[in-house]
Protein backbone atom coordinates (compact mmCIF):
# COMPACT_ATOMS: atom_id res chain seq x y z
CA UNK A 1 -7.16 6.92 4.62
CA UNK A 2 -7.90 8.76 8.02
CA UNK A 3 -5.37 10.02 9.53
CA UNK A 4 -6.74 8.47 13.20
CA UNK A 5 -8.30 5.27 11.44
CA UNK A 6 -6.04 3.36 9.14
CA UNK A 7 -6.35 -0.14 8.51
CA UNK A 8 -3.75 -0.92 5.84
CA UNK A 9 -0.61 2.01 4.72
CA UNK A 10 -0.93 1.87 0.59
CA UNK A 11 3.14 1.74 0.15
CA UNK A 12 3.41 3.10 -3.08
CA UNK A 13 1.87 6.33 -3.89
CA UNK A 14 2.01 9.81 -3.40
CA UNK A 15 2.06 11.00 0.58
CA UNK A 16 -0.11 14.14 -0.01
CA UNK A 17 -2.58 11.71 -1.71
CA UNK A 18 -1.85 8.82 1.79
CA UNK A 19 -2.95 11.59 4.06
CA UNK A 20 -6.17 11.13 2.46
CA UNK A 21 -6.80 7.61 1.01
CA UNK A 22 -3.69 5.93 3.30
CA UNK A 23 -0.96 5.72 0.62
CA UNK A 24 2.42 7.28 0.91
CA UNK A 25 4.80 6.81 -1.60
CA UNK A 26 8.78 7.05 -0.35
CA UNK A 27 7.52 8.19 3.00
CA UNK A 28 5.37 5.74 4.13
CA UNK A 29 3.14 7.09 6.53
CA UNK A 30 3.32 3.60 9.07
CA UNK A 31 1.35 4.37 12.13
CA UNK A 32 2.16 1.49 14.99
CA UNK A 33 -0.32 3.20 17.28
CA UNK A 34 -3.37 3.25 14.79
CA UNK A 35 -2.51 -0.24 13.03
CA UNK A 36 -1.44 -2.26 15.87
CA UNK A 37 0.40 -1.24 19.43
CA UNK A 38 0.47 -4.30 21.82
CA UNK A 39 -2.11 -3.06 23.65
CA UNK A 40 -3.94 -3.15 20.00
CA UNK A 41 -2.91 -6.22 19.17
CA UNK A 42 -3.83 -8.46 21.84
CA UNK A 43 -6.89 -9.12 21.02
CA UNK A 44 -9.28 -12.96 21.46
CA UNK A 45 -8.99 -14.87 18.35
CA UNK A 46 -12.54 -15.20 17.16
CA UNK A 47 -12.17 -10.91 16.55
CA UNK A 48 -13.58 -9.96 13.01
CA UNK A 49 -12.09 -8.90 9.52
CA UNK A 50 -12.65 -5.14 9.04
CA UNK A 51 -12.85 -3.87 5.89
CA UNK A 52 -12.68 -0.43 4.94
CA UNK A 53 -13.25 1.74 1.46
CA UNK A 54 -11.26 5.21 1.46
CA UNK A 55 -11.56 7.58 -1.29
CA UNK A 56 -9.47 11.08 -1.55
CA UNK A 57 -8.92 13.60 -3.96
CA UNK A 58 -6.16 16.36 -3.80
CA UNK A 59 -4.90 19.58 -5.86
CA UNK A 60 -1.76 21.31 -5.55
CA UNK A 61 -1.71 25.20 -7.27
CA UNK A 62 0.28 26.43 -10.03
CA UNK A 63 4.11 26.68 -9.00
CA UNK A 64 7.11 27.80 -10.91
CA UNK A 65 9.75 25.71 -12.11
CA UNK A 66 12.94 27.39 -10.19
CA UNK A 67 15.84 27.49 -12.87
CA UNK A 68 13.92 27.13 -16.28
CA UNK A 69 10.55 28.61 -15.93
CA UNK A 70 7.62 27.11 -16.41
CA UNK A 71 4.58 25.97 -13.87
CA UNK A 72 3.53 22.94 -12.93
CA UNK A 73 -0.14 21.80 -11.20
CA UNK A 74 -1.58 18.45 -10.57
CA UNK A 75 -5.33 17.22 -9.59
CA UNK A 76 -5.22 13.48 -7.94
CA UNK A 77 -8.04 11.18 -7.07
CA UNK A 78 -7.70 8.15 -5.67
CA UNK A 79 -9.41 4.87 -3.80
CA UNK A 80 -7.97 2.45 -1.31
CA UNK A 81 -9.74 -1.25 -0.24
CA UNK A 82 -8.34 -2.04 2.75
CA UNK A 83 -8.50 -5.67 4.92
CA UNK A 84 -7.49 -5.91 8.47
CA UNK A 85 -7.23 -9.15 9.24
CA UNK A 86 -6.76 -10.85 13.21
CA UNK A 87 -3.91 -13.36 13.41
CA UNK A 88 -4.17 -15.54 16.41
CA UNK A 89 -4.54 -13.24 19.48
CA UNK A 90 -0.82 -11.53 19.57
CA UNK A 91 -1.29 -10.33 15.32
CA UNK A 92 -2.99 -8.52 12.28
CA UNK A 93 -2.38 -8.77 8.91
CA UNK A 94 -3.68 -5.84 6.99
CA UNK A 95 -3.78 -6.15 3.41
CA UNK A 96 -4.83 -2.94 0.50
CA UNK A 97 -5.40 -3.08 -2.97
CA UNK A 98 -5.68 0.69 -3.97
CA UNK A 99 -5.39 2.61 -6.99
CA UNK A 100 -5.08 6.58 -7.98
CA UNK A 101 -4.69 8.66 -11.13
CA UNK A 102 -3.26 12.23 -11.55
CA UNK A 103 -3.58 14.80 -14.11
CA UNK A 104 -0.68 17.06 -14.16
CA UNK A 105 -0.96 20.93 -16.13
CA UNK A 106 2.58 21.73 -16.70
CA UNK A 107 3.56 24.84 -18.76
CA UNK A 108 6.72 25.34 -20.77
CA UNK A 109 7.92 28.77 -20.99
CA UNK A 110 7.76 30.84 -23.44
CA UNK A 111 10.26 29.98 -26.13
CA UNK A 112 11.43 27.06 -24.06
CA UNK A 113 13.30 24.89 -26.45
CA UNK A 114 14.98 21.82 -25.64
CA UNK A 115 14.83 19.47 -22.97
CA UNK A 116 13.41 21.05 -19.60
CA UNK A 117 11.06 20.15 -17.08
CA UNK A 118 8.00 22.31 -18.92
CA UNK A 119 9.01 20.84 -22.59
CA UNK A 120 9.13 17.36 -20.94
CA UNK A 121 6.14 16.99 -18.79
CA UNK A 122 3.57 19.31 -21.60
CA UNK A 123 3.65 16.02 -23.30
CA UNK A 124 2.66 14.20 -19.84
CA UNK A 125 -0.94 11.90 -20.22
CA UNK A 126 -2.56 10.57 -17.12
CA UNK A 127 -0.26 8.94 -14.41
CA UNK A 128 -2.18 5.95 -13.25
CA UNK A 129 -0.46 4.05 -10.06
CA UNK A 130 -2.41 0.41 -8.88
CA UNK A 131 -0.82 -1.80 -6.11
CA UNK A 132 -1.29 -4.63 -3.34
CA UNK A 133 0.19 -3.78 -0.23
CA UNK A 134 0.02 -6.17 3.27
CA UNK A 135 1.34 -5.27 6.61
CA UNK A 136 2.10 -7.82 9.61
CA UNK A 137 2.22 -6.45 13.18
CA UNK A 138 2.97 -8.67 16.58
CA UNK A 139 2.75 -7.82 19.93
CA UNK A 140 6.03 -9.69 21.51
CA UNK A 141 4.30 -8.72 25.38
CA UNK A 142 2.37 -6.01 26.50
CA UNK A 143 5.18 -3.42 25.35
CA UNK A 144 6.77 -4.49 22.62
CA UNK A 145 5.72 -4.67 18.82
CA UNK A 146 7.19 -5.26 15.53
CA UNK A 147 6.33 -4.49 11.75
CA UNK A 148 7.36 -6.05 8.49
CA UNK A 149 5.55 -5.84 5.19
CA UNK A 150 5.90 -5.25 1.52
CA UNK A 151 4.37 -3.93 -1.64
CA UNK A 152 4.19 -4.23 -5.47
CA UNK A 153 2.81 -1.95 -7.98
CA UNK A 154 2.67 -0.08 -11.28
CA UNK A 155 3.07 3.42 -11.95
CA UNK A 156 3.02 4.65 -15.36
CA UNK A 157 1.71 7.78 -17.39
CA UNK A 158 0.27 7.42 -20.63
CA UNK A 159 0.29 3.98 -21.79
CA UNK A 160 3.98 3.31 -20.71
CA UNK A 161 4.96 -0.11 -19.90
CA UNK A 162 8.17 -1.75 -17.33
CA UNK A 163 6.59 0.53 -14.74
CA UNK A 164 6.70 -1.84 -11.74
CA UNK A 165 7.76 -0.57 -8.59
CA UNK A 166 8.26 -1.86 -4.99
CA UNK A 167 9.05 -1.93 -1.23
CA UNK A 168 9.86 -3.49 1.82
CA UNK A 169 9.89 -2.33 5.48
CA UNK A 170 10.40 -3.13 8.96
CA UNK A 171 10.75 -2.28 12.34
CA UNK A 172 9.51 -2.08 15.69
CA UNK A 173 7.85 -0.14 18.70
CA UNK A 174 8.27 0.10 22.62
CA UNK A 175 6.53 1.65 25.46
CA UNK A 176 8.58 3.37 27.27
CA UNK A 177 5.71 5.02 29.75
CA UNK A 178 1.98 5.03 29.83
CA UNK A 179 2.16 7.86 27.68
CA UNK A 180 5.64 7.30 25.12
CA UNK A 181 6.24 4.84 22.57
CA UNK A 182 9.38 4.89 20.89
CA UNK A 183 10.51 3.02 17.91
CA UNK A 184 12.68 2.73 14.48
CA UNK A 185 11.91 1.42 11.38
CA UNK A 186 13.53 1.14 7.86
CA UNK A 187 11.74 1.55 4.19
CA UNK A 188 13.58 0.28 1.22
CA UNK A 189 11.77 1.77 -1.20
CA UNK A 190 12.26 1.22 -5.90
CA UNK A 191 12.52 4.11 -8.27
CA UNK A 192 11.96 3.61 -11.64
CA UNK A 193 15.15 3.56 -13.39
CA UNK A 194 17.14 5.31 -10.47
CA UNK A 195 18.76 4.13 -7.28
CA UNK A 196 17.00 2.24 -4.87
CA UNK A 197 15.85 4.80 -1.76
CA UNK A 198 16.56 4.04 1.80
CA UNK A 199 15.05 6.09 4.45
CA UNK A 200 14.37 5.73 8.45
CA UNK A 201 11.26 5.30 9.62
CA UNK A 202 10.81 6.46 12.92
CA UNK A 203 8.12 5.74 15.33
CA UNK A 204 7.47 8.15 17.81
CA UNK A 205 4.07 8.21 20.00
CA UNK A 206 3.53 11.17 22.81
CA UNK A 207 0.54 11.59 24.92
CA UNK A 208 0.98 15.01 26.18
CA UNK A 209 -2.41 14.83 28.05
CA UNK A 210 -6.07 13.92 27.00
CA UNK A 211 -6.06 16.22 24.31
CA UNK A 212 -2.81 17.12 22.67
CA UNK A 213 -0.33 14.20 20.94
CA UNK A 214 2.54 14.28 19.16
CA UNK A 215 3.15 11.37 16.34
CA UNK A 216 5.40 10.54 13.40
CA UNK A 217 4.71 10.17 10.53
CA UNK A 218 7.00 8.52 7.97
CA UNK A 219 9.75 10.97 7.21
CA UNK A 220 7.97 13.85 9.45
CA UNK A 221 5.46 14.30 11.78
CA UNK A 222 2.58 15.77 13.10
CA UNK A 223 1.19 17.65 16.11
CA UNK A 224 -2.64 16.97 16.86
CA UNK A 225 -5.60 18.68 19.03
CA UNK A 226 -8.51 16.19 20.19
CA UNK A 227 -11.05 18.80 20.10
CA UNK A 228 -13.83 15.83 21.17
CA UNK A 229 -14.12 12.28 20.76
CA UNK A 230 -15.36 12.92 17.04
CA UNK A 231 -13.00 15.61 15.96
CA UNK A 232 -9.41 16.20 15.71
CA UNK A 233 -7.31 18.72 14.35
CA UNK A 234 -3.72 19.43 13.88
CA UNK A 235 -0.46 20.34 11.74
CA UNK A 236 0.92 17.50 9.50
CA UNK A 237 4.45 17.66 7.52
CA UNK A 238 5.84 14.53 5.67
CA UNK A 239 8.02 13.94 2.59
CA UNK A 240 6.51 12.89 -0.35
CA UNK A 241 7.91 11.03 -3.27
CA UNK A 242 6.83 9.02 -6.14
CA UNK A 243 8.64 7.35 -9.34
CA UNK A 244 6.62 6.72 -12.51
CA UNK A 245 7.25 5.38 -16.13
CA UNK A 246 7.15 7.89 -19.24
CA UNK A 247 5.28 6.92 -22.38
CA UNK A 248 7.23 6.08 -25.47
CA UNK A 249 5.23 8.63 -26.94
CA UNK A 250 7.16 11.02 -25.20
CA UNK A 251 9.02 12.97 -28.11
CA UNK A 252 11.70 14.27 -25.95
CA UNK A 253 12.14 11.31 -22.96
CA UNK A 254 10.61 8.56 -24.47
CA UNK A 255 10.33 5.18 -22.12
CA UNK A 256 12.44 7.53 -19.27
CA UNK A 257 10.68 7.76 -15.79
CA UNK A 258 9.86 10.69 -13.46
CA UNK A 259 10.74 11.05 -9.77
CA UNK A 260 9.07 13.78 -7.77
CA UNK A 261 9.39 15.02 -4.36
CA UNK A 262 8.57 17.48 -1.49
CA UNK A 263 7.68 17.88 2.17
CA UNK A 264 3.76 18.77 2.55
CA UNK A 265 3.10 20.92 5.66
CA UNK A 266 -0.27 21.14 6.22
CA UNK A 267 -3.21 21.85 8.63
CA UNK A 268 -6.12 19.49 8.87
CA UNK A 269 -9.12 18.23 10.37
CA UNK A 270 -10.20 14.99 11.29
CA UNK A 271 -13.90 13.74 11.50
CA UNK A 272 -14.54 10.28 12.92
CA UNK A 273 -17.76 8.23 14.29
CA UNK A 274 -20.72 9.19 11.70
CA UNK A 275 -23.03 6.01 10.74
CA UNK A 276 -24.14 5.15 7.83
CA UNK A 277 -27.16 2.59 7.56
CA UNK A 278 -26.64 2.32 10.82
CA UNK A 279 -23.97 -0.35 10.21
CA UNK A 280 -20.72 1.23 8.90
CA UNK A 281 -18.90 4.03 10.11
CA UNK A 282 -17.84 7.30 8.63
CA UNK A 283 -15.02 9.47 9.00
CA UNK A 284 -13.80 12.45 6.77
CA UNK A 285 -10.90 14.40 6.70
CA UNK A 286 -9.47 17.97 4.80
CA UNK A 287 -6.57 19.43 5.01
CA UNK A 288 -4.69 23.08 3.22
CA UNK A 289 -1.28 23.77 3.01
CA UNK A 290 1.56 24.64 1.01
CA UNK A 291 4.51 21.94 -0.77
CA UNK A 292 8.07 23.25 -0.13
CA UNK A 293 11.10 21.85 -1.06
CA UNK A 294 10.19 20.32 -4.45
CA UNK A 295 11.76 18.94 -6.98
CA UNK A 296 11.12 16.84 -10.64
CA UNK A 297 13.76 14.67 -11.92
CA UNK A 298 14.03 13.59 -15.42
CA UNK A 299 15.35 10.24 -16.76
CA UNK A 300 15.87 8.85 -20.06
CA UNK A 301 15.60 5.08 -20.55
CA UNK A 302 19.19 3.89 -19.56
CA UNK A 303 18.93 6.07 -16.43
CA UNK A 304 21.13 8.82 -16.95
CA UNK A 305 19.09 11.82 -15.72
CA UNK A 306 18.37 15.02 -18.43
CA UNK A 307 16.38 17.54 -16.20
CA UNK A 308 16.83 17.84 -12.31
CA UNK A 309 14.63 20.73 -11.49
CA UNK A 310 13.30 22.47 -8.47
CA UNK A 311 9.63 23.61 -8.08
CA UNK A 312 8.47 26.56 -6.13
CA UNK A 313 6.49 26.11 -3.37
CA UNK A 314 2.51 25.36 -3.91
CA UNK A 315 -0.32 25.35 -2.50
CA UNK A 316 -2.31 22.39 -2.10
CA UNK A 317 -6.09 21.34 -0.72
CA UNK A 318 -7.35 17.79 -0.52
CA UNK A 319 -10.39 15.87 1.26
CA UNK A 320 -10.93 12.29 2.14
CA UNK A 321 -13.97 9.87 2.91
CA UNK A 322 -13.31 6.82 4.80
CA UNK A 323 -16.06 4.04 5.43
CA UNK A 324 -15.27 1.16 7.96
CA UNK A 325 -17.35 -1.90 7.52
């Protein structure tokens, strides 16, 4: 989804893939300012539903395994639904049903024998991820708001099976001036056949004037340029994880799961306020930039983990459509 139009976070998948179709995995890019401050959320109670379609694609480049050789390179597409929904004249409830596949090119090396990270994912078919996500937010008064919500899913490669995942999260925001919100949040957040994650969330919201802002963003953050009322632009890092299932037809893993993560930094650009028909609105974003700090764990079925392997950094492209109805 747009990064300065969302209408419901997609909890589950991939954050590189969130900053264009609204999902974000372990990060969970939750943005109190865009999905309901107080100010946002006080609203009369006959306001309407607002429903929005997002579709994204990414790519991130060829990068090297770092201890076993190899590459690795993955093409994503995805597509969100999203629901905002008034509740009373103090709440929203926004509700997504989204869904995203990615095709991943990985590259044993030569001679690689053995389990590794390249003998392991040559074998990997498409990773398919649905979910249903739904997000509350209240304005207590005029300063204060709070955030709790959930989300259930599958995420699965091949035609694995016992690939549910899920999360939770909560928190709140405060203004602190006319032009500061401060806030903290917490994301508890499944991984297939490995530990639970628990990460902050914080919520941070500066106005430096009418043109620059600073903003979190899940586990990062980003710094953004209002060129015009259309147009932004601005640098973007987050971390970015996601757990799926391996297929049993995996030779080598078979029924293990996969959990893979990395901090995007990226520049992008953010289009908003095109028509179309004259009745829904358009907005588009791109971004470029390069994954660093990766990694690809490896587990087998009981959870005991076979590969833990770092990955080069990459660089990555991606583009996003949003229509608002």
């Amino acid at each position: 989804m747009m990064e300065n139009a969302q209408s419901a976070p997609f909890l589950i998948r991939s954050a590189l893939l969130a900053a264009l179709v609204g999902g974000s995995g372990l990060a969970f890019a939750l943005d109190i300012e865009d999905s309901g401050g107080p100010e946002k959320l006080i609203t009369p109670d006959d306001s309407e539903w607002t429903v929005t379609l997002d579709l994204g694609a990414s790519f991130i480049s060829e990068a090297d395994f770092d201890t076993t050789a190899g590459t690795i390179e993955s093409t994503s597409f995805g597509a969100e639904l999203g629901i905002l929904i008034p509740v009373g004249d103090r709440a929203r409830l926004l509700l997504s049903f989204g869904a995203d596949v990615t095709e991943y090119d990985i590259t044993p090396a030569v001679g690689a024998v053995g389990t590794t990270a390249g003998t392991v994912g040559t074998q990997f078919d498409t990773v398919t991820e649905y979910g249903f996500d739904g997000l509350y937010t209240r304005a207590i008064d005029g300063d204060t708001s709070f955030f709790v919500g959930g989300g259930i899913g599958v995420a699965a490669e091949g035609g694995a099976s016992d690939a549910i995942v899920w999360n939770g999260v909560g928190g709140f925001s405060f203004k602190v001036t006319p032009k500061l919100r401060l806030g903290m949040g917490v994301g508890v957040f499944s991984q297939i056949e490995d530990d639970v994650r628990i990460v902050p969330l914080p919520q941070v919201h500066y106005t430096i004037d009418d043109r620059w802002s600073i903003q979190s963003k899940g586990v990062g953050g980003k710094i953004e340029y209002k060129w015009s009322d259309e147009l932004s632009m601005g640098v973007l890092g987050q971390f970015d994880g996601r757990s799926f299932r391996i297929d049993g037809d995996n030779t080598l893993v078979p029924d293990g799961a996969v959990t893979m993560t990395g901090f995007p930094i990226s520049y992008y650009l953010d289009y908003s306020g095109g028509e179309v028909g004259g009745t829904s609105n358009i907005s588009i974003f791109a971004q470029v930039g390069v994954v660093v700090a990766g990694s690809m764990e490896i587990l087998d079925s009981t959870g005991t983990t076979v590969v833990d392997e770092d990955i080069d950094p990459g660089v990555f492209a991606g583009v996003g459509l949003k229509i608002e109805f």
